[in-house]
Each structure stands twice: as structure tokens, then as C-alpha cells.
PDB file of N, CA and C in Angstrom:
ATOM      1  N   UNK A   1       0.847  -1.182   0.000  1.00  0.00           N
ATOM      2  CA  UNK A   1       0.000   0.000   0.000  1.00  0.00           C
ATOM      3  C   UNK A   1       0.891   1.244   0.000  1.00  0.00           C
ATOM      4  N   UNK A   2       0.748   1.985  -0.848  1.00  0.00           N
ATOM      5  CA  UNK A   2       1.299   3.455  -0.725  1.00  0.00           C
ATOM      6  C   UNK A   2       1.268   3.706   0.541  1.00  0.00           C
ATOM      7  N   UNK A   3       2.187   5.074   0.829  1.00  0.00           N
ATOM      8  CA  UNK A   3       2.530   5.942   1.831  1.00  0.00           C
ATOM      9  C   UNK A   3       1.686   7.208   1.343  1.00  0.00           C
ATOM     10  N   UNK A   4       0.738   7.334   2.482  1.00  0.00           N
ATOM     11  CA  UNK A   4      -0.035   8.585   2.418  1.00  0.00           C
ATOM     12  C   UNK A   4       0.645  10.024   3.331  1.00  0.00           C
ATOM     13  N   UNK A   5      -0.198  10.729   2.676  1.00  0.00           N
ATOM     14  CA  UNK A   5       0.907  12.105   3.604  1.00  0.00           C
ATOM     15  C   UNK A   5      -0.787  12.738   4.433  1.00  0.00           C
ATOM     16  N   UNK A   6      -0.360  12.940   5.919  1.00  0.00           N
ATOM     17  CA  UNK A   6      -1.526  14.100   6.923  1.00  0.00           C
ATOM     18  C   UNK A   6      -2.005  14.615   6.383  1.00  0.00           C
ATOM     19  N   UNK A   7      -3.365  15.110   6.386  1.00  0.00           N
ATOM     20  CA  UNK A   7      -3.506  16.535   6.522  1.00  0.00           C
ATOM     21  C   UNK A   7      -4.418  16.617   7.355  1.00  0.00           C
ATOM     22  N   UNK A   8      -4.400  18.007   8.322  1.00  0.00           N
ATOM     23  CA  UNK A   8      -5.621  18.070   9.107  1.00  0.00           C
ATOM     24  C   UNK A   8      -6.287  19.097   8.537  1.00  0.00           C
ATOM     25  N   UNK A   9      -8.106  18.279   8.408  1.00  0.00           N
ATOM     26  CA  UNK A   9      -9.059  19.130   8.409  1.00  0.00           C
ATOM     27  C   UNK A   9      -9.714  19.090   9.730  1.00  0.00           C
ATOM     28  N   UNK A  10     -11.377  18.142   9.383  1.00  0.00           N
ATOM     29  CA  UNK A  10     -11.894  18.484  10.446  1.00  0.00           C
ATOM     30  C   UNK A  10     -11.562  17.317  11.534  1.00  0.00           C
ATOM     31  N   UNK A  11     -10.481  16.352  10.618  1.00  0.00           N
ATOM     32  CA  UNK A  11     -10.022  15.544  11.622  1.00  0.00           C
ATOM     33  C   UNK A  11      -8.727  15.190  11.007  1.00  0.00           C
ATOM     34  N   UNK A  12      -7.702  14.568  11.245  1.00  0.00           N
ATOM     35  CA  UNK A  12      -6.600  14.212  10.459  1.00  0.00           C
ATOM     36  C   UNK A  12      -7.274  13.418   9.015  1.00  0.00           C
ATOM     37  N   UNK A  13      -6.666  13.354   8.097  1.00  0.00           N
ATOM     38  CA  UNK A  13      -6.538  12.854   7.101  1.00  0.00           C
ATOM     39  C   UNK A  13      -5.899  12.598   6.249  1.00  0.00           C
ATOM     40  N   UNK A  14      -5.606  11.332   5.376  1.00  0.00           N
ATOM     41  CA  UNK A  14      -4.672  10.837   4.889  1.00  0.00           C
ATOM     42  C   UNK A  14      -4.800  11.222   3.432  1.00  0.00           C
ATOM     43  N   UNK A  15      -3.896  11.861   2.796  1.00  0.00           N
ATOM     44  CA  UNK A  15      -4.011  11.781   1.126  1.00  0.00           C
ATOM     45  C   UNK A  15      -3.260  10.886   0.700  1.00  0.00           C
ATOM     46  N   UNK A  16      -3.905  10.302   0.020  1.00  0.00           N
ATOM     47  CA  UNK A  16      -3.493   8.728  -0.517  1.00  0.00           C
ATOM     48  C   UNK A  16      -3.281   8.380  -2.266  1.00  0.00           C
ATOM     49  N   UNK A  17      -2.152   8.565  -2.880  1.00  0.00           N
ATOM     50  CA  UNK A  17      -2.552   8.049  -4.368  1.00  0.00           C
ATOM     51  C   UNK A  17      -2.143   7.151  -4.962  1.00  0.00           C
ATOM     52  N   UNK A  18      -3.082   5.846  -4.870  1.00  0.00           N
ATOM     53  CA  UNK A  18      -2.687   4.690  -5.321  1.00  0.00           C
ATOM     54  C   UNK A  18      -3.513   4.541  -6.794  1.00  0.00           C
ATOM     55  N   UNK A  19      -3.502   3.215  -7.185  1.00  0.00           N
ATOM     56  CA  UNK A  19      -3.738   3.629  -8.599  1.00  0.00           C
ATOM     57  C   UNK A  19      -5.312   3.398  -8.834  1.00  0.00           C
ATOM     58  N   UNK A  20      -5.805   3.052  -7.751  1.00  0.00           N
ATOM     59  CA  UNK A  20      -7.556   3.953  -7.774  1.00  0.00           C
ATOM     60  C   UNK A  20      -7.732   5.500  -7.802  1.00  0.00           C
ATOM     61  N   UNK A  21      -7.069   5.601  -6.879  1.00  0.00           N
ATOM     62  CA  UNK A  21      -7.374   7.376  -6.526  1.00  0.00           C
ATOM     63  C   UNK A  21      -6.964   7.832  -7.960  1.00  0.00           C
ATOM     64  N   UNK A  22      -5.730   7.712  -8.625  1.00  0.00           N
ATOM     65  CA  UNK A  22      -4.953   8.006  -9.626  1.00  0.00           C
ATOM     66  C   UNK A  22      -6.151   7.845 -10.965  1.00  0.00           C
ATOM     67  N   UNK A  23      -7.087   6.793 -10.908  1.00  0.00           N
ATOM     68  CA  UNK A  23      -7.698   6.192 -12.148  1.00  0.00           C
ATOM     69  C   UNK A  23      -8.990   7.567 -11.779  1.00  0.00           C
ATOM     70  N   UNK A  24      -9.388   7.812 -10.443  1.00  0.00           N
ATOM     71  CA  UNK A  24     -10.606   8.416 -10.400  1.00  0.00           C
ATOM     72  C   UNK A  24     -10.375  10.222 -10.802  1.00  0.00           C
ATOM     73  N   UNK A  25      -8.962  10.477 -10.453  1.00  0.00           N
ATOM     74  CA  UNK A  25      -8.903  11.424 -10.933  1.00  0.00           C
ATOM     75  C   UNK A  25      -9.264  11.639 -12.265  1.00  0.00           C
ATOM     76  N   UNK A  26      -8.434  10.451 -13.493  1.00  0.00           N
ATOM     77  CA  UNK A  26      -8.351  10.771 -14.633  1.00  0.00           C
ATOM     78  C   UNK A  26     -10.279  10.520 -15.121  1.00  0.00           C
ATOM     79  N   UNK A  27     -10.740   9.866 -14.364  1.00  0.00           N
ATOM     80  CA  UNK A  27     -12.270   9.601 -15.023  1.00  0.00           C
ATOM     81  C   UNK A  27     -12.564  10.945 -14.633  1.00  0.00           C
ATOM     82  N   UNK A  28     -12.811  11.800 -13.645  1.00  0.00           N
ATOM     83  CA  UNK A  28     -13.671  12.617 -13.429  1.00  0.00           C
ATOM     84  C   UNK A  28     -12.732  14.292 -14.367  1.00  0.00           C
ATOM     85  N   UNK A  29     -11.913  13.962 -14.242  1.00  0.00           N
ATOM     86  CA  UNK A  29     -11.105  15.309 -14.746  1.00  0.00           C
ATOM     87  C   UNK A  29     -10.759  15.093 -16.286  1.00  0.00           C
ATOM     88  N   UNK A  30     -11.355  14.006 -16.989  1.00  0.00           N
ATOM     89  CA  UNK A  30     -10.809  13.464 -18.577  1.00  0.00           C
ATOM     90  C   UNK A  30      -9.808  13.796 -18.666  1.00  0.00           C
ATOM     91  N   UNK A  31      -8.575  13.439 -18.114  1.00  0.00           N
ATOM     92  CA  UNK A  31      -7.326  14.186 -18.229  1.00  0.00           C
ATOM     93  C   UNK A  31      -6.420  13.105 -18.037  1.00  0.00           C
ATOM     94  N   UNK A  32      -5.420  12.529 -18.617  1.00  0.00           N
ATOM     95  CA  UNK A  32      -4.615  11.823 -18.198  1.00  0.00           C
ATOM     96  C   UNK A  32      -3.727  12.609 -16.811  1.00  0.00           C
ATOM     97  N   UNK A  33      -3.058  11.277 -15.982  1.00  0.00           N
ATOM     98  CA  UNK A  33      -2.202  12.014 -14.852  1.00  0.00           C
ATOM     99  C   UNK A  33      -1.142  12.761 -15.196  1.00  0.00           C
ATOM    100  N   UNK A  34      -0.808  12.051 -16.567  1.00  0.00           N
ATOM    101  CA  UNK A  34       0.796  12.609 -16.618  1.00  0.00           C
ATOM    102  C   UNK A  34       0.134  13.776 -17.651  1.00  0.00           C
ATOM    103  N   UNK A  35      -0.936  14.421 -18.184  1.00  0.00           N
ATOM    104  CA  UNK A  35      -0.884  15.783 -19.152  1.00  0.00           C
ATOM    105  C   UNK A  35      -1.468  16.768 -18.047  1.00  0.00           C
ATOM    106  N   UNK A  36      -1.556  16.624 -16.004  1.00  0.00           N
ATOM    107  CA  UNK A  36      -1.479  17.553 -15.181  1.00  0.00           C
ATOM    108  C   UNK A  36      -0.841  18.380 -15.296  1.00  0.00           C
ATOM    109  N   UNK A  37      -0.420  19.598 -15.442  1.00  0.00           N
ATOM    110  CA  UNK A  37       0.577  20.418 -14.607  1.00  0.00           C
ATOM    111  C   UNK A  37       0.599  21.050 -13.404  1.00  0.00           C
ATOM    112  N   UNK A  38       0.774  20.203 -12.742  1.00  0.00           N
ATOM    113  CA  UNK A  38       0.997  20.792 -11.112  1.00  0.00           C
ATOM    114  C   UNK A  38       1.250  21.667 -10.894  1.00  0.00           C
ATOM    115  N   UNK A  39       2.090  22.427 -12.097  1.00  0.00           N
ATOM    116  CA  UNK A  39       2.354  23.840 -11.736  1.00  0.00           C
ATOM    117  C   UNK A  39       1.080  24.951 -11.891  1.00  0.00           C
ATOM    118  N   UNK A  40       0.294  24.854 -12.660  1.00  0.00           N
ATOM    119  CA  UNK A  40      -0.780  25.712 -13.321  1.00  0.00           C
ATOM    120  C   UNK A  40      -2.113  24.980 -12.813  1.00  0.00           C
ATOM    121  N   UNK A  41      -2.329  24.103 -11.842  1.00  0.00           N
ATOM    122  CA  UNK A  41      -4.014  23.446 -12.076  1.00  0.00           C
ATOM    123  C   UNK A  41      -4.844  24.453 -11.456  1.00  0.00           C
ATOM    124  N   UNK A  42      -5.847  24.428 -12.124  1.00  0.00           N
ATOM    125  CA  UNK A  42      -7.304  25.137 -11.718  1.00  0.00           C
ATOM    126  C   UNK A  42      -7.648  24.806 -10.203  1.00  0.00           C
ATOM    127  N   UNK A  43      -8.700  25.608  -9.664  1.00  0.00           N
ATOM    128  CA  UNK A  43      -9.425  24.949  -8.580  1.00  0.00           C
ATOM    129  C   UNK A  43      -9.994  23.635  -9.035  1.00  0.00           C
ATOM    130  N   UNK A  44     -10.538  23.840  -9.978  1.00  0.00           N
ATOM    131  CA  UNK A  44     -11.451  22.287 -10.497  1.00  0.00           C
ATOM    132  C   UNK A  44     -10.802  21.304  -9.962  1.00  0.00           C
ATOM    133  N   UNK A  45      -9.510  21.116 -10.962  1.00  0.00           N
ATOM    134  CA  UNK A  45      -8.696  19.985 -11.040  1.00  0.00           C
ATOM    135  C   UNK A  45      -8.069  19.827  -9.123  1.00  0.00           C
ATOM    136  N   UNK A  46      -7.565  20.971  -8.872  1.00  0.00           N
ATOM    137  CA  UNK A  46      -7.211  20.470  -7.340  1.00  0.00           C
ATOM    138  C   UNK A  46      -8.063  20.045  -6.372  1.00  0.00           C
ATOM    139  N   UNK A  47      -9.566  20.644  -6.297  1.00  0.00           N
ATOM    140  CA  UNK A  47     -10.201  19.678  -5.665  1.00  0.00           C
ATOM    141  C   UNK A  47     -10.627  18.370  -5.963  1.00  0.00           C
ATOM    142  N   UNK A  48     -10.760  17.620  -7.074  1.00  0.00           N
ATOM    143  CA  UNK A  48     -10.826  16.243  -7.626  1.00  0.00           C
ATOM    144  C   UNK A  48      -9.517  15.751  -7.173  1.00  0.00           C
ATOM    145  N   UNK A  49      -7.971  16.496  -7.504  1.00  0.00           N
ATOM    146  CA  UNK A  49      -7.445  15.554  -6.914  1.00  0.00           C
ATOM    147  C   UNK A  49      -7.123  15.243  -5.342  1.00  0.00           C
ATOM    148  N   UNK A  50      -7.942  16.261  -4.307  1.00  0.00           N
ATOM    149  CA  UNK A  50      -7.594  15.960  -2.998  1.00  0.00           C
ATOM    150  C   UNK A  50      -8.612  15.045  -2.806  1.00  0.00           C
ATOM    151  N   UNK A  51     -10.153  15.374  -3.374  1.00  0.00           N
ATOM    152  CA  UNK A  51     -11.150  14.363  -3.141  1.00  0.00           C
ATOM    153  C   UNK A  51     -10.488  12.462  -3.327  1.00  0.00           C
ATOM    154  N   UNK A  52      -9.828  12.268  -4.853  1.00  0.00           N
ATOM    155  CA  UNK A  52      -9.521  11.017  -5.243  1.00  0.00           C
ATOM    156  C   UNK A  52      -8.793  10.694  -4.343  1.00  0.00           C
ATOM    157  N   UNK A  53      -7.640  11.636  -3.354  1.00  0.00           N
ATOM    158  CA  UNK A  53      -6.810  10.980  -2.141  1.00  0.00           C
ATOM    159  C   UNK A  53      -7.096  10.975  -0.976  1.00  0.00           C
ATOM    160  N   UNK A  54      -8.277  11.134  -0.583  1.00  0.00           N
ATOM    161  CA  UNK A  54      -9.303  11.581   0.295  1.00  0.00           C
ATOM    162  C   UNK A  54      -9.890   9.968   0.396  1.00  0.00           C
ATOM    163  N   UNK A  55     -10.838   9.565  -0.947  1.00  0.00           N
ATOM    164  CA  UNK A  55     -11.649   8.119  -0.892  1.00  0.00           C
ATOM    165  C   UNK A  55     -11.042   7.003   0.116  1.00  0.00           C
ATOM    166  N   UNK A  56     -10.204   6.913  -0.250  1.00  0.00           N
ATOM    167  CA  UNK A  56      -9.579   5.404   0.229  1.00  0.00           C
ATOM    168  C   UNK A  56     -10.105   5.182   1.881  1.00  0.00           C
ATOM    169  N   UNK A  57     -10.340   6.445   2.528  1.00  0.00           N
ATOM    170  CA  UNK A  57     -10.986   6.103   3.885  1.00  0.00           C
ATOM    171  C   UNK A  57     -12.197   6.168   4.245  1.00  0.00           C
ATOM    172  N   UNK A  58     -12.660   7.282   3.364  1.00  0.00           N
ATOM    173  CA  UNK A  58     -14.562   7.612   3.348  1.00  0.00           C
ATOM    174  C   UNK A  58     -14.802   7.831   2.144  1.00  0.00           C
ATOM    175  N   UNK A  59     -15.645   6.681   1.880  1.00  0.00           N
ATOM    176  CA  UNK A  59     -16.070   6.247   0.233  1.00  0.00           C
ATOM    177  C   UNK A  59     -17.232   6.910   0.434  1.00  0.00           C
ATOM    178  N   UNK A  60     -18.037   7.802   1.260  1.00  0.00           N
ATOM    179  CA  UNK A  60     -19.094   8.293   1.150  1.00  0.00           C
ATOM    180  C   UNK A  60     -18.295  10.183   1.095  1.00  0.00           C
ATOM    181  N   UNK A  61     -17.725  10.059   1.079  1.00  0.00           N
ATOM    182  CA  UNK A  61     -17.118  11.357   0.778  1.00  0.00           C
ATOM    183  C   UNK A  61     -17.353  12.506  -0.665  1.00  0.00           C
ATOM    184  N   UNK A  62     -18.359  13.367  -0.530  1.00  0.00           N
ATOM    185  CA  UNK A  62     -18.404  13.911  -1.908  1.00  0.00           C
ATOM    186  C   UNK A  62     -17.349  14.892  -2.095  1.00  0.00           C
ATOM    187  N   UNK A  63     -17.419  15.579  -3.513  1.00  0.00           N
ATOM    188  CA  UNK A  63     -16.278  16.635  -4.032  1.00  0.00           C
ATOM    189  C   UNK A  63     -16.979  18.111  -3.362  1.00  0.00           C
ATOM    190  N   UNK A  64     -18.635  18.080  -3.166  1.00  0.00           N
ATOM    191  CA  UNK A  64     -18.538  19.188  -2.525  1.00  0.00           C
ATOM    192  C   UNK A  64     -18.523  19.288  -0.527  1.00  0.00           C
ATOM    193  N   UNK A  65     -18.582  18.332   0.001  1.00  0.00           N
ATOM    194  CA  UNK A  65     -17.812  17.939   1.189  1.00  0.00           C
ATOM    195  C   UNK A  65     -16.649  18.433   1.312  1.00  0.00           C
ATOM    196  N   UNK A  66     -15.965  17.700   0.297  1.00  0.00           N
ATOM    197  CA  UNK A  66     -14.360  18.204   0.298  1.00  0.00           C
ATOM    198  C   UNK A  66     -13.966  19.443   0.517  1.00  0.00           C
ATOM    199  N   UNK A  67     -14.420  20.228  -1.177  1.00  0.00           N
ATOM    200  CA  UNK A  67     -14.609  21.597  -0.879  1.00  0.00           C
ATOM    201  C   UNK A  67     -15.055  22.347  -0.121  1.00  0.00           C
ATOM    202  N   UNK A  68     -15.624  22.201   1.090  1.00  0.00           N
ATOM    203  CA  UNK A  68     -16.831  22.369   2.191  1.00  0.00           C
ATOM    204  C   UNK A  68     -15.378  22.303   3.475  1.00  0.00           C
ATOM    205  N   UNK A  69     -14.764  20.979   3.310  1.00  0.00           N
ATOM    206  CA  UNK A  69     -13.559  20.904   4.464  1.00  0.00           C
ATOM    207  C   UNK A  69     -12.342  22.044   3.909  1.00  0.00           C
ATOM    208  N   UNK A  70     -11.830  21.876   2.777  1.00  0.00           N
ATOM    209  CA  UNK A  70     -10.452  22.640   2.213  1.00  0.00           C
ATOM    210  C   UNK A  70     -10.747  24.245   2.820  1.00  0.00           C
ATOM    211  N   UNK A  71     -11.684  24.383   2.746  1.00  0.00           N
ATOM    212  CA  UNK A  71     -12.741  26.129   2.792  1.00  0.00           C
ATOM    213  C   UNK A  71     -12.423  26.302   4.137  1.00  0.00           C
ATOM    214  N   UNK A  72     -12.967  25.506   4.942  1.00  0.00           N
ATOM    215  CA  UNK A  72     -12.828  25.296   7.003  1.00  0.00           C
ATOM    216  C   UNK A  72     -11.749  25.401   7.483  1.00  0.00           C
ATOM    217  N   UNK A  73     -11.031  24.312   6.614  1.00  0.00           N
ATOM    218  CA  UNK A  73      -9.742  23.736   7.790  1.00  0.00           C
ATOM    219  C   UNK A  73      -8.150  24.086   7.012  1.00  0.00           C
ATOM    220  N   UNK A  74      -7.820  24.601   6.132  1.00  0.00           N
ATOM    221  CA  UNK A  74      -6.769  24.905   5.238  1.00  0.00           C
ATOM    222  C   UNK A  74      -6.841  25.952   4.402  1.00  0.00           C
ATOM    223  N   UNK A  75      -5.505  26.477   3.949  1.00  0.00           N
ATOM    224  CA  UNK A  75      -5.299  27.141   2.765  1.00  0.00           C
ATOM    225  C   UNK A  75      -4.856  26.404   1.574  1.00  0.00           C
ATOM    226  N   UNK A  76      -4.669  26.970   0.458  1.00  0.00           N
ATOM    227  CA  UNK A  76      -4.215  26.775  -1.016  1.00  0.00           C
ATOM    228  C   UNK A  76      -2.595  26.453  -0.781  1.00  0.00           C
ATOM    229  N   UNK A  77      -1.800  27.294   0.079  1.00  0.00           N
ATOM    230  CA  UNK A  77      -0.592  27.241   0.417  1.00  0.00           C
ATOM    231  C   UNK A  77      -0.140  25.819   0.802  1.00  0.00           C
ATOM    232  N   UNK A  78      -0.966  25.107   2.191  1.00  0.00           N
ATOM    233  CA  UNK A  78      -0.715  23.981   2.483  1.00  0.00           C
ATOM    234  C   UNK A  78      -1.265  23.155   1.790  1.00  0.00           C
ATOM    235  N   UNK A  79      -2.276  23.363   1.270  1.00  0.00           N
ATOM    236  CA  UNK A  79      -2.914  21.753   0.384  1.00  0.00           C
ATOM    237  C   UNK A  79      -2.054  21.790  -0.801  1.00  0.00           C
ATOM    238  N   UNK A  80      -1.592  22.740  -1.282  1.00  0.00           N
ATOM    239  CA  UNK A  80      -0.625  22.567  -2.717  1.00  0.00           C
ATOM    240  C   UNK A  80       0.502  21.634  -2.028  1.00  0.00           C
ATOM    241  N   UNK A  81       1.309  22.020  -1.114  1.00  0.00           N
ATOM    242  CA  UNK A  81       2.347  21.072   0.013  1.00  0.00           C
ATOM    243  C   UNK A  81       2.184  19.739   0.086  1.00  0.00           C
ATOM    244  N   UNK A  82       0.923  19.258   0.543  1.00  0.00           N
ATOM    245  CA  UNK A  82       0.692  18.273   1.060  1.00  0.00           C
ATOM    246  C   UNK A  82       0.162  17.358   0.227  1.00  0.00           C
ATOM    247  N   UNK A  83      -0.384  18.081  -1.195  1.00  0.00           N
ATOM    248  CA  UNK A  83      -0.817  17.030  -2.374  1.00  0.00           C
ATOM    249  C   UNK A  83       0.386  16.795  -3.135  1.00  0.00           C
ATOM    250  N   UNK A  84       1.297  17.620  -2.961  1.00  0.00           N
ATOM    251  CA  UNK A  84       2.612  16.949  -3.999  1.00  0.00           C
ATOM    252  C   UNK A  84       3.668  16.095  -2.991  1.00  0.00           C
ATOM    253  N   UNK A  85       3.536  16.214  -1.987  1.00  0.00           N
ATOM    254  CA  UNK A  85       4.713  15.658  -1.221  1.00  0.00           C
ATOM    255  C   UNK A  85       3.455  13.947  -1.448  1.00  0.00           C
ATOM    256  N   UNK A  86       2.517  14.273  -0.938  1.00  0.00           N
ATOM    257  CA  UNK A  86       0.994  12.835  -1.866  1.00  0.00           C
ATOM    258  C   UNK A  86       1.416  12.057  -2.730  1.00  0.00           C
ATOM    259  N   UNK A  87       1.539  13.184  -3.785  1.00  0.00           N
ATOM    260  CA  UNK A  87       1.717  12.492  -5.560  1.00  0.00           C
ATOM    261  C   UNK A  87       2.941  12.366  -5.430  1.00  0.00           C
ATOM    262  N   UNK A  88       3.959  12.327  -4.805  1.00  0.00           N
ATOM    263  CA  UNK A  88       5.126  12.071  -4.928  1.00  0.00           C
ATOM    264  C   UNK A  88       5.206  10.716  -4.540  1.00  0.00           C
ATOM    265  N   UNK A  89       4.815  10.626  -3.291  1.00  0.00           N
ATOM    266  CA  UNK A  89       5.000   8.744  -2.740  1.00  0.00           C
ATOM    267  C   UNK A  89       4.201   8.476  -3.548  1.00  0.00           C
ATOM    268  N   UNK A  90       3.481   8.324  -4.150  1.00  0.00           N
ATOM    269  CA  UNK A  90       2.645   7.648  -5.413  1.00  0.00           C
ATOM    270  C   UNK A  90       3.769   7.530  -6.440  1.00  0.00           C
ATOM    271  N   UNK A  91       4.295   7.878  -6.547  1.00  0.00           N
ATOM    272  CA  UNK A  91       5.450   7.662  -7.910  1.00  0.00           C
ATOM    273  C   UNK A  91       6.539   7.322  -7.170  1.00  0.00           C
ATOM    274  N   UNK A  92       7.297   7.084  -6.366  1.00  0.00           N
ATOM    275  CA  UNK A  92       8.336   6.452  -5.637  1.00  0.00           C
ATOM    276  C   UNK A  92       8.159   5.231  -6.046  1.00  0.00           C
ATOM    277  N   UNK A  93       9.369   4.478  -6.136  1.00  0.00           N
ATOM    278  CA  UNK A  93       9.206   2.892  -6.456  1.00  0.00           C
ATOM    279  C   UNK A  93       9.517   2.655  -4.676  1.00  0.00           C
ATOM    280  N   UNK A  94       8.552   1.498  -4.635  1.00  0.00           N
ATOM    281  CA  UNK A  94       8.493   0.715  -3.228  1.00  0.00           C
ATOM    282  C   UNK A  94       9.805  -0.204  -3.185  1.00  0.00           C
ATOM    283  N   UNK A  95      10.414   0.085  -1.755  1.00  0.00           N
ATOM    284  CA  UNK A  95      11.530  -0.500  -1.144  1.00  0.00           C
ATOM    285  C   UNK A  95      11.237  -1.834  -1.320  1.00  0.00           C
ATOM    286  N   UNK A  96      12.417  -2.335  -1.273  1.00  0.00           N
ATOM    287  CA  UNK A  96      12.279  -4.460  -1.705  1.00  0.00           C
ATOM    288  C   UNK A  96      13.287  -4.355  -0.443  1.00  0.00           C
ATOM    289  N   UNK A  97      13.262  -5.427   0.052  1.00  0.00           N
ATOM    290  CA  UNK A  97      14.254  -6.348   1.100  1.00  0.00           C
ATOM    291  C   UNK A  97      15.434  -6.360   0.188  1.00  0.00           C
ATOM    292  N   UNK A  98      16.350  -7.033   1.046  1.00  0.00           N
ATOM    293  CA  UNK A  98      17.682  -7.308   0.643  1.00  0.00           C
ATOM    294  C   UNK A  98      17.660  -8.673  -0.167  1.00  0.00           C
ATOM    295  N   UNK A  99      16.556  -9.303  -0.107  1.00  0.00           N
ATOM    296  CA  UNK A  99      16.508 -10.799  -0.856  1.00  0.00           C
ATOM    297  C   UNK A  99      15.464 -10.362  -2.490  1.00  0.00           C
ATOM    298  N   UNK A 100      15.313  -8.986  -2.071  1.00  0.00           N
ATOM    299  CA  UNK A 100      14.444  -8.587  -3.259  1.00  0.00           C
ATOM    300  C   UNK A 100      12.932  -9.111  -3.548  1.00  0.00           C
ATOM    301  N   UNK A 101      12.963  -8.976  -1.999  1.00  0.00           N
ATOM    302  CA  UNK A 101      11.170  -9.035  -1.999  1.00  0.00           C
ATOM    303  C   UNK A 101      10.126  -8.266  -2.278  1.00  0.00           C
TER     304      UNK A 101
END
């Protein structure tokens, strides 16, 4: 299982991008992952992708919930932080043992 990164809203929470979260982004945003630019995304696109790393713990979780928490409990400053340091362990290759497990 991926390594998720904190964030606190209205309670801690984990952003998580494994290759569900990763697939739900690209369904709801028609966008492949890799034609993102992290550097330039819209509001649109950043709340779909905190929502998709959001699911993995509350599958009843909507996008305007989300937006409803990001609004409460954070700025743009830290959620930009905390979704790339996210999408980063999502693209890390996972450690193997020394026997190459």
C-alpha cells in the first residue's frame, strides 16, 4: 500500500494516491495524470485531486464535502504542500528487502 501524507481538516486525514485514486482522478477530470501540470491546475482539477486521495478512507465522501472541508480547515498554500509531497510517494518505487522481496 502506498505511503499517504496528513492533513488536518476536520479531523486528520490521509491523502493517498494509489492507482484507484490516480484512475478516479483521470475519469472525473478526462485528463490523463501525466498531461497535469501541477504547476498551473485550476481549482477544479485540485479539488478532484484531494477528493480522489481523500476516498480510500470515506467512500461516502463527496467533491462538494471536500470543498466544504479545504474552505474550514486549510489554505491553497498547504494543500498545494501536502498534495505533492501525496503524488510524490505515489510515484516512488516501493523499497524491496535485501533478498528482493
Amino acid at each position: 500500500m502506498k505511503k499517504g501524507v496528513t492533513i488536518q481538516l476536520d479531523k486528520p486525514r490521509t491523502l493517498r494516491y494509489g492507482m484507484n485514486a490516480l484512475a478516479k482522478i483521470e475519469d472525473i477530470t478526462g485528463k490523463t495524470i501525466m498531461s497535469l501540470d501541477l504547476n498551473s491546475l485550476g481549482i477544479k482539477d485540485l479539488l478532484v485531486i484531494v477528493y480522489a486521495g481523500l476516498c480510500h478512507e470515506d467512500k461516502d465522501l463527496t467533491l462538494e464535502q471536500v470543498g466544504d472541508l479545504l474552505d474550514e480547515y486549510t489554505d491553497i498554500t498547504t494543500l498545494a504542500e501536502k498534495v505533492g509531497e501525496a503524488l510524490t510517494e505515489a510515484f516512488v518505487k516501493p523499497k524491496t528487502t535485501e533478498k528482493g522481496e
